[in-house]
Protein backbone atom coordinates (compact mmCIF):
# COMPACT_ATOMS: atom_id res chain seq x y z
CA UNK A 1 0.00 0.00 0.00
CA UNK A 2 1.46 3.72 -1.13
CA UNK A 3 0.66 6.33 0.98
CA UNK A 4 1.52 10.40 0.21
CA UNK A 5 1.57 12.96 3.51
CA UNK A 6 1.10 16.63 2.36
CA UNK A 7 1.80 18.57 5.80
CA UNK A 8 0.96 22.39 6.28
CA UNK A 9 1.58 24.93 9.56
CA UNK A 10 4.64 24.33 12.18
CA UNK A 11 7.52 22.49 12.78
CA UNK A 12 5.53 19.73 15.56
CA UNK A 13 2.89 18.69 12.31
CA UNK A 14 5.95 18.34 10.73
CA UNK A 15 7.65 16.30 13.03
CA UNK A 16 4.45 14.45 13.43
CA UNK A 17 4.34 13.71 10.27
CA UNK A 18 7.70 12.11 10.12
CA UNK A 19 6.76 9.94 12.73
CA UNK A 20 3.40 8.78 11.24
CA UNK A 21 5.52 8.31 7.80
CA UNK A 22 8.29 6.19 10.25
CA UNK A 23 5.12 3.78 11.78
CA UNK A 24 3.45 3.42 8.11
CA UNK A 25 7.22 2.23 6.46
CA UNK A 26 7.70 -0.28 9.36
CA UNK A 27 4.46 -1.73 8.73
CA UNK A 28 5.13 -2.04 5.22
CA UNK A 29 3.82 0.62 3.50
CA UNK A 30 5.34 2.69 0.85
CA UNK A 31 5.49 6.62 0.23
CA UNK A 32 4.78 7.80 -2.77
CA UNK A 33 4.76 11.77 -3.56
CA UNK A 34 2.04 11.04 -6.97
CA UNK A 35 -1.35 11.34 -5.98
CA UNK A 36 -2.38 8.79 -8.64
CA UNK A 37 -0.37 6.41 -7.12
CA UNK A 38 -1.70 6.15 -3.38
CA UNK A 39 -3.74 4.38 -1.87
CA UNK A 40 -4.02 6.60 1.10
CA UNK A 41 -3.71 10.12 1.22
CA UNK A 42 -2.90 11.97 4.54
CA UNK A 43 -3.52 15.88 4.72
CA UNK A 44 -1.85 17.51 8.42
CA UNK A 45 -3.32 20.44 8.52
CA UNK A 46 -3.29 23.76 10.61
CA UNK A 47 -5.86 26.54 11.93
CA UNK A 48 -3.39 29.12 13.07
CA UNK A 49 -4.72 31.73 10.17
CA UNK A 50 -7.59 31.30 7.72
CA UNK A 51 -5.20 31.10 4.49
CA UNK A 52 -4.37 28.00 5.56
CA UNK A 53 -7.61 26.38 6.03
CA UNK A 54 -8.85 27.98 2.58
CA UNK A 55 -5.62 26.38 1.19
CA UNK A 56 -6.76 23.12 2.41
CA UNK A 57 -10.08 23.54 1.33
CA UNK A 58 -8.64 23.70 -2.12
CA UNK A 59 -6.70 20.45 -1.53
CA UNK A 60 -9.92 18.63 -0.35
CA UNK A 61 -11.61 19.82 -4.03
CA UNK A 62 -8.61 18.30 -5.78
CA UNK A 63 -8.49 15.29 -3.74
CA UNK A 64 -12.34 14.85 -4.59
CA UNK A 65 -11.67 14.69 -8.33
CA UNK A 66 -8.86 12.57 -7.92
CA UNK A 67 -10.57 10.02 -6.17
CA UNK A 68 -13.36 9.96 -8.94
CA UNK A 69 -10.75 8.50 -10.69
CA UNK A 70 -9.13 6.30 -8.04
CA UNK A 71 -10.13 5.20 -5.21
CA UNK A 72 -7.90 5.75 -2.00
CA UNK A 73 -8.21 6.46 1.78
CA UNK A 74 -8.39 9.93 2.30
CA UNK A 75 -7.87 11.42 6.01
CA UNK A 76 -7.50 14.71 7.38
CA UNK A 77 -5.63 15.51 10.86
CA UNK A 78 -4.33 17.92 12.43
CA UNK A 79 -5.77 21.27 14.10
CA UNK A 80 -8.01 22.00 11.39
CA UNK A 81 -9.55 18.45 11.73
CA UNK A 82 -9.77 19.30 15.61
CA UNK A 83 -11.30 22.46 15.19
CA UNK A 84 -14.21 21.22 12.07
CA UNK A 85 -14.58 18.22 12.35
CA UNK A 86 -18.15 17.82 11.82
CA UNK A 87 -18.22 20.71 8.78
CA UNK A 88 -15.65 18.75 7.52
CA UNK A 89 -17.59 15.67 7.44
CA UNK A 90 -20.95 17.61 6.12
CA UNK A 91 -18.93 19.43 3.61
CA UNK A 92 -16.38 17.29 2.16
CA UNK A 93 -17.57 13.73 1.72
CA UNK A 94 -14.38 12.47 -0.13
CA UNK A 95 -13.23 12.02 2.98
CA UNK A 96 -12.80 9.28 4.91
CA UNK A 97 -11.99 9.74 8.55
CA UNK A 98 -11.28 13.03 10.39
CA UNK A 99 -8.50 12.41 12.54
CA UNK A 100 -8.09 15.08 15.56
CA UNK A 101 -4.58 16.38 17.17
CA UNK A 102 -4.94 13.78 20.07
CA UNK A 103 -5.05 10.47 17.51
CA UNK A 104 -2.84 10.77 15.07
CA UNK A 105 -1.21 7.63 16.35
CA UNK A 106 -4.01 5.59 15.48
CA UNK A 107 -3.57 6.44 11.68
CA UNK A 108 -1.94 3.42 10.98
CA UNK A 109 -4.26 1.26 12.73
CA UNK A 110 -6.96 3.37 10.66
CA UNK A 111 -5.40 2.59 7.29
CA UNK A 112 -5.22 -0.86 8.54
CA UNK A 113 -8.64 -1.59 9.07
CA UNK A 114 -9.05 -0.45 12.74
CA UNK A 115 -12.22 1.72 13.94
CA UNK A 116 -11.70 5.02 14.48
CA UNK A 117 -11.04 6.20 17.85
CA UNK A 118 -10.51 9.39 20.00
CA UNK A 119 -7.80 9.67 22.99
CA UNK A 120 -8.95 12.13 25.49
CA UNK A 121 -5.16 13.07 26.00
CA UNK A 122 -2.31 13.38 23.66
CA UNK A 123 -0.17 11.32 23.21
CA UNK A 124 3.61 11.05 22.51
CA UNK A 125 4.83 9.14 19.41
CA UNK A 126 8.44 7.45 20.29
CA UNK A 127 10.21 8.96 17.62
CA UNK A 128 9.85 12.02 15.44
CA UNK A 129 13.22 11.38 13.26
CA UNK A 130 12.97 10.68 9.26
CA UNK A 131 15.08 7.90 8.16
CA UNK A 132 19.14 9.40 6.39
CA UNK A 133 18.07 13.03 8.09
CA UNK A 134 21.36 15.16 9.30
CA UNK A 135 18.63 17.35 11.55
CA UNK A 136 15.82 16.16 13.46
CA UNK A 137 13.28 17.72 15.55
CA UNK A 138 11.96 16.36 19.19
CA UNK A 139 8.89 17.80 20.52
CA UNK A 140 9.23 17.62 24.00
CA UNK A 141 5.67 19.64 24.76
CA UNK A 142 2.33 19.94 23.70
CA UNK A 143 -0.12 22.22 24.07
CA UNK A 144 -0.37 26.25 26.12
CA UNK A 145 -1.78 27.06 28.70
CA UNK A 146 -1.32 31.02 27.85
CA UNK A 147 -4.13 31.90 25.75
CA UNK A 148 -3.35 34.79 23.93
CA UNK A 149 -6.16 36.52 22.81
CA UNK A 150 -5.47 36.23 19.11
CA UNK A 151 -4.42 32.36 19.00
CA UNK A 152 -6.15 28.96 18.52
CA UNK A 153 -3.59 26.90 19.60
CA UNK A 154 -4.84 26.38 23.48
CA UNK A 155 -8.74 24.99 21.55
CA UNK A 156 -7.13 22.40 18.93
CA UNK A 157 -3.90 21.58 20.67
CA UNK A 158 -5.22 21.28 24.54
CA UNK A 159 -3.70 22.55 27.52
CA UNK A 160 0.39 21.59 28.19
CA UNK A 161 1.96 17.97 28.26
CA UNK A 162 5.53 17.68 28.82
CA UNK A 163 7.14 14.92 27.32
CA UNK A 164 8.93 12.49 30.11
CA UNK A 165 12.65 12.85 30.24
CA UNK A 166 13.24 9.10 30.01
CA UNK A 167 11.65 8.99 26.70
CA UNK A 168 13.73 12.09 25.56
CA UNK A 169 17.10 10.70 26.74
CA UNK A 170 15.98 7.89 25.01
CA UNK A 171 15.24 9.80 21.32
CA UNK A 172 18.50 11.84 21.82
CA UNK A 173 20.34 8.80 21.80
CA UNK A 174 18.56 7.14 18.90
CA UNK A 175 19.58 10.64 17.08
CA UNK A 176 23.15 9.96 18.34
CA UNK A 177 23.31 6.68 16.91
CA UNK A 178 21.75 7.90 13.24
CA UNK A 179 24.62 10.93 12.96
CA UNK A 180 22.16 13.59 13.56
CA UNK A 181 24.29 17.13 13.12
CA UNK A 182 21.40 19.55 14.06
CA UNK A 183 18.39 19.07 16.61
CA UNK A 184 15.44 21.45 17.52
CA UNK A 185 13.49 20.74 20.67
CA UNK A 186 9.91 22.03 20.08
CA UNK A 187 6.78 23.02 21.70
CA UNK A 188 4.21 25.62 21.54
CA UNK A 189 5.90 27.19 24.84
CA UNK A 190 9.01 25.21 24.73
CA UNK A 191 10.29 26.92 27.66
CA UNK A 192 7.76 26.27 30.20
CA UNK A 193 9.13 22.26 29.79
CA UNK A 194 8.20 20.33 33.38
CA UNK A 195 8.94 16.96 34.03
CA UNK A 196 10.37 15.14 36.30
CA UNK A 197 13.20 12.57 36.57
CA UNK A 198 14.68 9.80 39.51
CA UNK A 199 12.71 12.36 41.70
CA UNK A 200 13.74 15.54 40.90
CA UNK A 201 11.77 18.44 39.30
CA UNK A 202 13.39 19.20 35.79
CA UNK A 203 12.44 22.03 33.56
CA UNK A 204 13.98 23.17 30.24
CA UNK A 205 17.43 24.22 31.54
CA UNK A 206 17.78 20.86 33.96
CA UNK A 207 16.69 18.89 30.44
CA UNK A 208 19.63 20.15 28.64
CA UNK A 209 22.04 19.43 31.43
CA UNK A 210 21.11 16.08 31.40
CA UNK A 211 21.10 15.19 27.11
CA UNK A 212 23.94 17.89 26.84
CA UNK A 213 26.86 15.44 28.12
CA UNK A 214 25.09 12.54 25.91
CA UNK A 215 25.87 14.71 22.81
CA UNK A 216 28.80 13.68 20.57
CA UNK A 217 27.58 13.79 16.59
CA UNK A 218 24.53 16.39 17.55
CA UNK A 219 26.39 19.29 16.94
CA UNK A 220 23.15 22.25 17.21
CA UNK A 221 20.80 22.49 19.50
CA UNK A 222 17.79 24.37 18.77
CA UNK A 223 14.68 25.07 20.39
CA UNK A 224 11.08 26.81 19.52
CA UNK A 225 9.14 28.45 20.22
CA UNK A 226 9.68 30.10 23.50
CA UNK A 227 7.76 32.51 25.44
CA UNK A 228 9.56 35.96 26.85
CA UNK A 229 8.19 35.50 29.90
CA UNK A 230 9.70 31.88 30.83
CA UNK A 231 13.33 32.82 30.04
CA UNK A 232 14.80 32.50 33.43
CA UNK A 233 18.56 33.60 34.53
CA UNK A 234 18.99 29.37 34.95
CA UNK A 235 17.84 29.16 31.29
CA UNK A 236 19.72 32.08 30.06
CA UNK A 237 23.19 30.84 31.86
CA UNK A 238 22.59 27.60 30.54
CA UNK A 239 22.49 28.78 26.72
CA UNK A 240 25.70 30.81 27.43
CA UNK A 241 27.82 27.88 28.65
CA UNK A 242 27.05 25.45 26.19
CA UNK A 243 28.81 25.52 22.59
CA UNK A 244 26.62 23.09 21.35
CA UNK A 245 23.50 25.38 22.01
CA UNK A 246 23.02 27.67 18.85
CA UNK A 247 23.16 31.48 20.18
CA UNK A 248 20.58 32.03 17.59
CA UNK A 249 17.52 32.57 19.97
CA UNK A 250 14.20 32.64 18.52
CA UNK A 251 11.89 34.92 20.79
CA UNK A 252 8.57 35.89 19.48
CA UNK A 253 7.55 39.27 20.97
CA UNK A 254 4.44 40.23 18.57
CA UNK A 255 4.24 43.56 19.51
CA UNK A 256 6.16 46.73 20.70
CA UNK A 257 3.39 48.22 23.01
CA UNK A 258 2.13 47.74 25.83
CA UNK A 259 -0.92 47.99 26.33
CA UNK A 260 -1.18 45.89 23.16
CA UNK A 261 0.70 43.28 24.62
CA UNK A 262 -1.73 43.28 27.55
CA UNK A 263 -4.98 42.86 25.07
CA UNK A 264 -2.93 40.15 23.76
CA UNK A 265 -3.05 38.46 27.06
CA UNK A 266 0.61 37.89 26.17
CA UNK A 267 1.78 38.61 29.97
CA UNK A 268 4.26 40.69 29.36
CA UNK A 269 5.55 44.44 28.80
CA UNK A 270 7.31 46.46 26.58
CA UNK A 271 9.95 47.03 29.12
CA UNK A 272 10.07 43.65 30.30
CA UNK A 273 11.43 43.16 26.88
CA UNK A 274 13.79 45.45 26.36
CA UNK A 275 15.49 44.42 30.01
CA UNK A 276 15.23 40.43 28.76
CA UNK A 277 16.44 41.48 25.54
CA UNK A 278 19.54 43.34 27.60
CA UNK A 279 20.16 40.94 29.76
CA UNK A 280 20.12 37.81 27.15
CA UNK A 281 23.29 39.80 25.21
CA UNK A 282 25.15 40.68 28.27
CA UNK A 283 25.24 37.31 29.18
CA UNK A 284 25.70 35.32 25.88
CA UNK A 285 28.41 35.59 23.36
CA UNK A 286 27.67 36.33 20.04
CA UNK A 287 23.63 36.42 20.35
CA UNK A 288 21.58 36.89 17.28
CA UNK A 289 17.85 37.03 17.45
CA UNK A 290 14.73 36.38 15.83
CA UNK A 291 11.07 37.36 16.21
CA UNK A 292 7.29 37.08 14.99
CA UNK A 293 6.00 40.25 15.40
CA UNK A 294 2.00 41.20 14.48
CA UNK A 295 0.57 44.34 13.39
CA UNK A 296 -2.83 45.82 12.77
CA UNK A 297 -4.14 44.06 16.50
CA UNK A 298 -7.37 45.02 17.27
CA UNK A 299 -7.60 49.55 18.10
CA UNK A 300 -3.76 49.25 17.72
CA UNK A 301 -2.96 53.16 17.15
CA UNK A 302 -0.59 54.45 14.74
CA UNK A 303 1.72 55.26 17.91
CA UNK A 304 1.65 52.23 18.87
CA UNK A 305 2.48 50.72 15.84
CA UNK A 306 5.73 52.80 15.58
CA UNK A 307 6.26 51.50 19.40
CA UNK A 308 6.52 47.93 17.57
CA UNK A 309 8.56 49.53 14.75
CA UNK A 310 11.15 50.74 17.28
CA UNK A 311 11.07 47.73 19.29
CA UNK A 312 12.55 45.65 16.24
CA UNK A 313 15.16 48.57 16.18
CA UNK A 314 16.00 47.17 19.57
CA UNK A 315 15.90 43.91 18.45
CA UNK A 316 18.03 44.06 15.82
CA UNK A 317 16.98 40.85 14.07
CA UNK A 318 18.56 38.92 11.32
CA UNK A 319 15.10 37.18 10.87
CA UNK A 320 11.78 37.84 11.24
CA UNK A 321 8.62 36.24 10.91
CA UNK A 322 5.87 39.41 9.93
CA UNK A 323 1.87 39.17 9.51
CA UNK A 324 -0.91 41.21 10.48
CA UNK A 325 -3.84 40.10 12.42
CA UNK A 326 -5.99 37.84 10.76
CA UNK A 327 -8.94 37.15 13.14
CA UNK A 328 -9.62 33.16 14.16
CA UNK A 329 -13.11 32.34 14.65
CA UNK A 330 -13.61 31.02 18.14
CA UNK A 331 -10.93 33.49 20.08
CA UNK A 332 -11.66 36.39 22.04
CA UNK A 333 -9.59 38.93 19.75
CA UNK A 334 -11.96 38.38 16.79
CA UNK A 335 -15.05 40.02 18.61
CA UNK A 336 -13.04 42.87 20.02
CA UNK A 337 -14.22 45.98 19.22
CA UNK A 338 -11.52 48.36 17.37
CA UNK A 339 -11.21 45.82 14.43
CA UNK A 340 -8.87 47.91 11.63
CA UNK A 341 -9.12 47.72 8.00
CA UNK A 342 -7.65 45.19 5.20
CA UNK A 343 -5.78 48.06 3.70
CA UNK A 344 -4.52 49.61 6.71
CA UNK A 345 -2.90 46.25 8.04
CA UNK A 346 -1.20 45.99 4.85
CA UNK A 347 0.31 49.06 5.05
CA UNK A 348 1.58 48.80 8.20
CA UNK A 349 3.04 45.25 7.30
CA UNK A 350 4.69 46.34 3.90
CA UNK A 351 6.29 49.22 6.24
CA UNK A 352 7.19 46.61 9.17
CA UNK A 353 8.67 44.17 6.22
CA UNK A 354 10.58 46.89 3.97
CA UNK A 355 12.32 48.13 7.59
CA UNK A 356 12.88 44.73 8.38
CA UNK A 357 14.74 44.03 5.20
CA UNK A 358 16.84 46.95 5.23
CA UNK A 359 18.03 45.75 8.89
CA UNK A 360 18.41 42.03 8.26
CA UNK A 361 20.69 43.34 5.50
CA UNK A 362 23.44 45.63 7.36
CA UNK A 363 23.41 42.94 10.43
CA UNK A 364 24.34 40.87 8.10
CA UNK A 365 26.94 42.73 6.25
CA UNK A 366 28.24 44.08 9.31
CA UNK A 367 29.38 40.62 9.87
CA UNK A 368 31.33 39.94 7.30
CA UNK A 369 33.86 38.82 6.71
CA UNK A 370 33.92 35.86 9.84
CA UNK A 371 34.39 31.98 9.47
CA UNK A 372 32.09 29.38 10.87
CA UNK A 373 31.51 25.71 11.01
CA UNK A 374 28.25 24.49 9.24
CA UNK A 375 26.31 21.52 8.45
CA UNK A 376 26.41 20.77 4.97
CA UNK A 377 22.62 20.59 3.41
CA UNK A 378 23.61 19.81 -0.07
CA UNK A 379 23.93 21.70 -3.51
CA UNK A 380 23.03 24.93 -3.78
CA UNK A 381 19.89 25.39 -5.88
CA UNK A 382 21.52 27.72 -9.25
CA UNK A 383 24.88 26.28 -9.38
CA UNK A 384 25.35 22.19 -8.26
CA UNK A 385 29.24 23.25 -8.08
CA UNK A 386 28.41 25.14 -5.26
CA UNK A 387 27.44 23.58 -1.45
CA UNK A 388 24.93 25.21 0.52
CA UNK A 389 25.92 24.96 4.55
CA UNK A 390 23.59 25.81 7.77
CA UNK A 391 25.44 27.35 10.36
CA UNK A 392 24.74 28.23 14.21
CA UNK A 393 23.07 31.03 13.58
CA UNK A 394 20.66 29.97 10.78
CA UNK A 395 22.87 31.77 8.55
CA UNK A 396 23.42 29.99 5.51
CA UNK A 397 26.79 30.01 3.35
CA UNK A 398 27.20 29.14 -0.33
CA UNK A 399 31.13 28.12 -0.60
CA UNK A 400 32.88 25.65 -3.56
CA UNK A 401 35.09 22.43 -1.86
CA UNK A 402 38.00 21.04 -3.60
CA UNK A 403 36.55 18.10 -2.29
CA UNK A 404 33.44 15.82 -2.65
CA UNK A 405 31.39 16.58 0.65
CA UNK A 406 27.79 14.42 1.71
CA UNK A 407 24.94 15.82 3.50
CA UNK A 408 25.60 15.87 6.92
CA UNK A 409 29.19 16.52 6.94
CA UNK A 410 30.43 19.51 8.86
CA UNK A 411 32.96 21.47 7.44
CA UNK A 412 34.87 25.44 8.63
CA UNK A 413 34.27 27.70 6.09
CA UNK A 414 34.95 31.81 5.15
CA UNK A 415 31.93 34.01 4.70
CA UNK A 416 32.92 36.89 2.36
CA UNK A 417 30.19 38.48 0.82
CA UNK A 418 26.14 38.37 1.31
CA UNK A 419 23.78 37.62 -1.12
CA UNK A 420 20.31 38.30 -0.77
CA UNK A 421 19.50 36.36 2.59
CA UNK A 422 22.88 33.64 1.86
CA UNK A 423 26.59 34.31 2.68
CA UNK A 424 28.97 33.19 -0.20
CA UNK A 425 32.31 32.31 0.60
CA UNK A 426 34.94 29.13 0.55
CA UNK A 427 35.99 26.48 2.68
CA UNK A 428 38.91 26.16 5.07
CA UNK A 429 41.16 23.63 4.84
């Protein structure tokens, strides 16, 4: 049996996916990426904004008219299958089981024969890593328990589960054993990790002590997303005194104002910001940051819009993930009052974005030139001559080898020039 996974939103559907691909090969079922080849067709989808539901609406129509020709399985999953799962049964009766956040384990089982079922809790899969992968992610949480005013994750992805350590320990050294360069540990608020372990209380700094030392061919650690407001000094000093955690922080403010912020339910402030912001460069070597940042919120004034504007001044980012509100049906930011125009969130955003590039850009160049070890990802995409590296800091580095390198391999190169968002440059030695 062939089986194709098309997987849309974040990094944990796609590290779900990964997993439920793992299960379905070991069971002895094939992937295929042409839809008129499978016989089951997977679609993990995501609710965060409505252009992604609409874009899986589309899917749905195609799959409908392929299946007139074939027949196949088709399933959805995911936290748009959470979310409408009964208009997705009235409306789209190509498919075949609607498979919410909680059971996507049981989509095997499903394909298999079994009856469909629903887990109350979720649940853990016992490994997330894609067979002859150099990187890997490991969700080690699920869930929030924040509720931000403007989000949907807390309704389709439940309230926080923390992964136990035991099984962790026991996927890092899987990882190890595979020659994994480059890991990202993952959760909605990655940061507020809590476990415990032979008795003791262990949150996300006490979970990289203990898979730190266990770490020979994991070279990068990575982790998203985190919340400002559960960066403590433990966690901070912890990042600092490891090499093999990237200083490449990812730390998703969403707004510059406060009172915004506060609307947001986002438990934070401006200056509570700024200070973390402060503190995190005084105390690690080398930082470089990243954001998402939202505009056009709900009676967000044009001062506070430039408050955001010279927040990511502040910031200085060399990345940075930039919408506008988009309402979600079912959270308490789409009723607020104050709701501000399509065209008017656009311009603010084209503003935010054009600023944004003109930053990224100088950061950049001010870096130059500097040499770095990276993770080789393959070609580059124009010229096959050329590799294409990933280093610590997301930054990514076209450079020519005299010698034949693999995937995987890590190799010191020269950064010499910047083009577009990619370094170009040559190898050392």
């Amino acid at each position: 049996m062939r089986f194709l996974i098309e997987t849309y939103g974040c990094q944990l559907n796609t590290a779900e996916s990964d997993a439920i691909e793992t299960i379905l090969k070991g069971r002895g079922f094939e992937r295929t990426e042409d839809p008129a080849a499978a016989d089951a067709v997977i679609l993990n989808t995501c609710s965060v904004r409505r252009t992604a539901e609409n874009r899986i609406w589309g899917r749905l129509g195609f799959y409908a008219a392929e299946k007139r020709r074939h027949p196949f399985r088709l399933i959805v999953t995911g936290c748009m299958a959470e979310r409408m799962k009964d208009e997705l049964m009235k409306e789209a009766p190509a498919v075949d089981a609607v498979i919410g956040t909680n059971d996507k384990a049981e989509i095997p089982d499903i394909l298999l024969g079994a009856e469909t079922v629903h887990n109350d809790s979720y649940g853990f899969l016992s490994s997330y890593y894609k067979e002859g992968s150099w990187s890997s992610y490991v969700p080690i949480m699920n869930g929030c328990n924040n509720f931000c005013s403007y989000c949907i994750v807390p309704y389709v992805r439940g309230r926080e589960v923390s992964r136990p350590v035991e099984d962790i320990i026991s996927e890092i050294r899987l990882l190890e054993e595979k020659g994994v360069r480059d890991i990202t540990l993952l959760g909605q608020n990655v940061n507020s990790y809590a476990s415990s372990y032979k008795g003791k209380d262990i949150d996300l700094a006490g979970l990289l002590a203990l898979i730190l030392p266990m770490m020979d061919s994991i070279r990068f650690v990575r982790f998203e997303s985190p919340h400002p407001k559960d960066f403590s000094d433990r966690f901070i000093d912890t990042i600092a005194s490891s090499s093999r955690i990237s200083k490449h922080i990812h730390l998703p403010v969403q707004s510059g104002s406060t009172r915004i912020l506060q609307l947001m339910n986002r438990k934070t402030t401006r200056e509570d910001t700024i200070a973390l912001i402060r503190k995190m460069r005084s105390r690690i070597d080398g930082l470089t940051l990243s954001t998402d940042v939202m505009v056009g919120f709900p009676t967000e004034t044009e001062e506070e819009y430039g408050e955001t504007l010279s927040l990511m001044e502040v910031m200085g980012c060399t990345e940075a993930f930039m919408y506008y509100f988009n309402p979600r049906e079912g959270t308490r930011a789409a009723s607020m009052d104050g709701q501000i125009g399509e065209g008017e969130k656009i311009r603010r955003l084209e503003r935010l974005i054009d600023e944004q590039i003109r930053r990224q850009a100088a950061i950049k160049s001010s870096f130059l030139p500097y040499e770095a070890d990276v993770i080789v990802t393959g070609p580059t995409r124009d010229d096959r001559s050329m590799y294409l590296g990933r280093g610590e800091h997301n930054d990514f580095i076209a450079f020519a080898s005299d010698a034949p390198l693999s995937v995987g391999d890590m190799v010191r190169v020269r950064a010499e020039s910047l083009s577009g968002n990619t370094f170009r440059g040559s190898r050392i030695g």
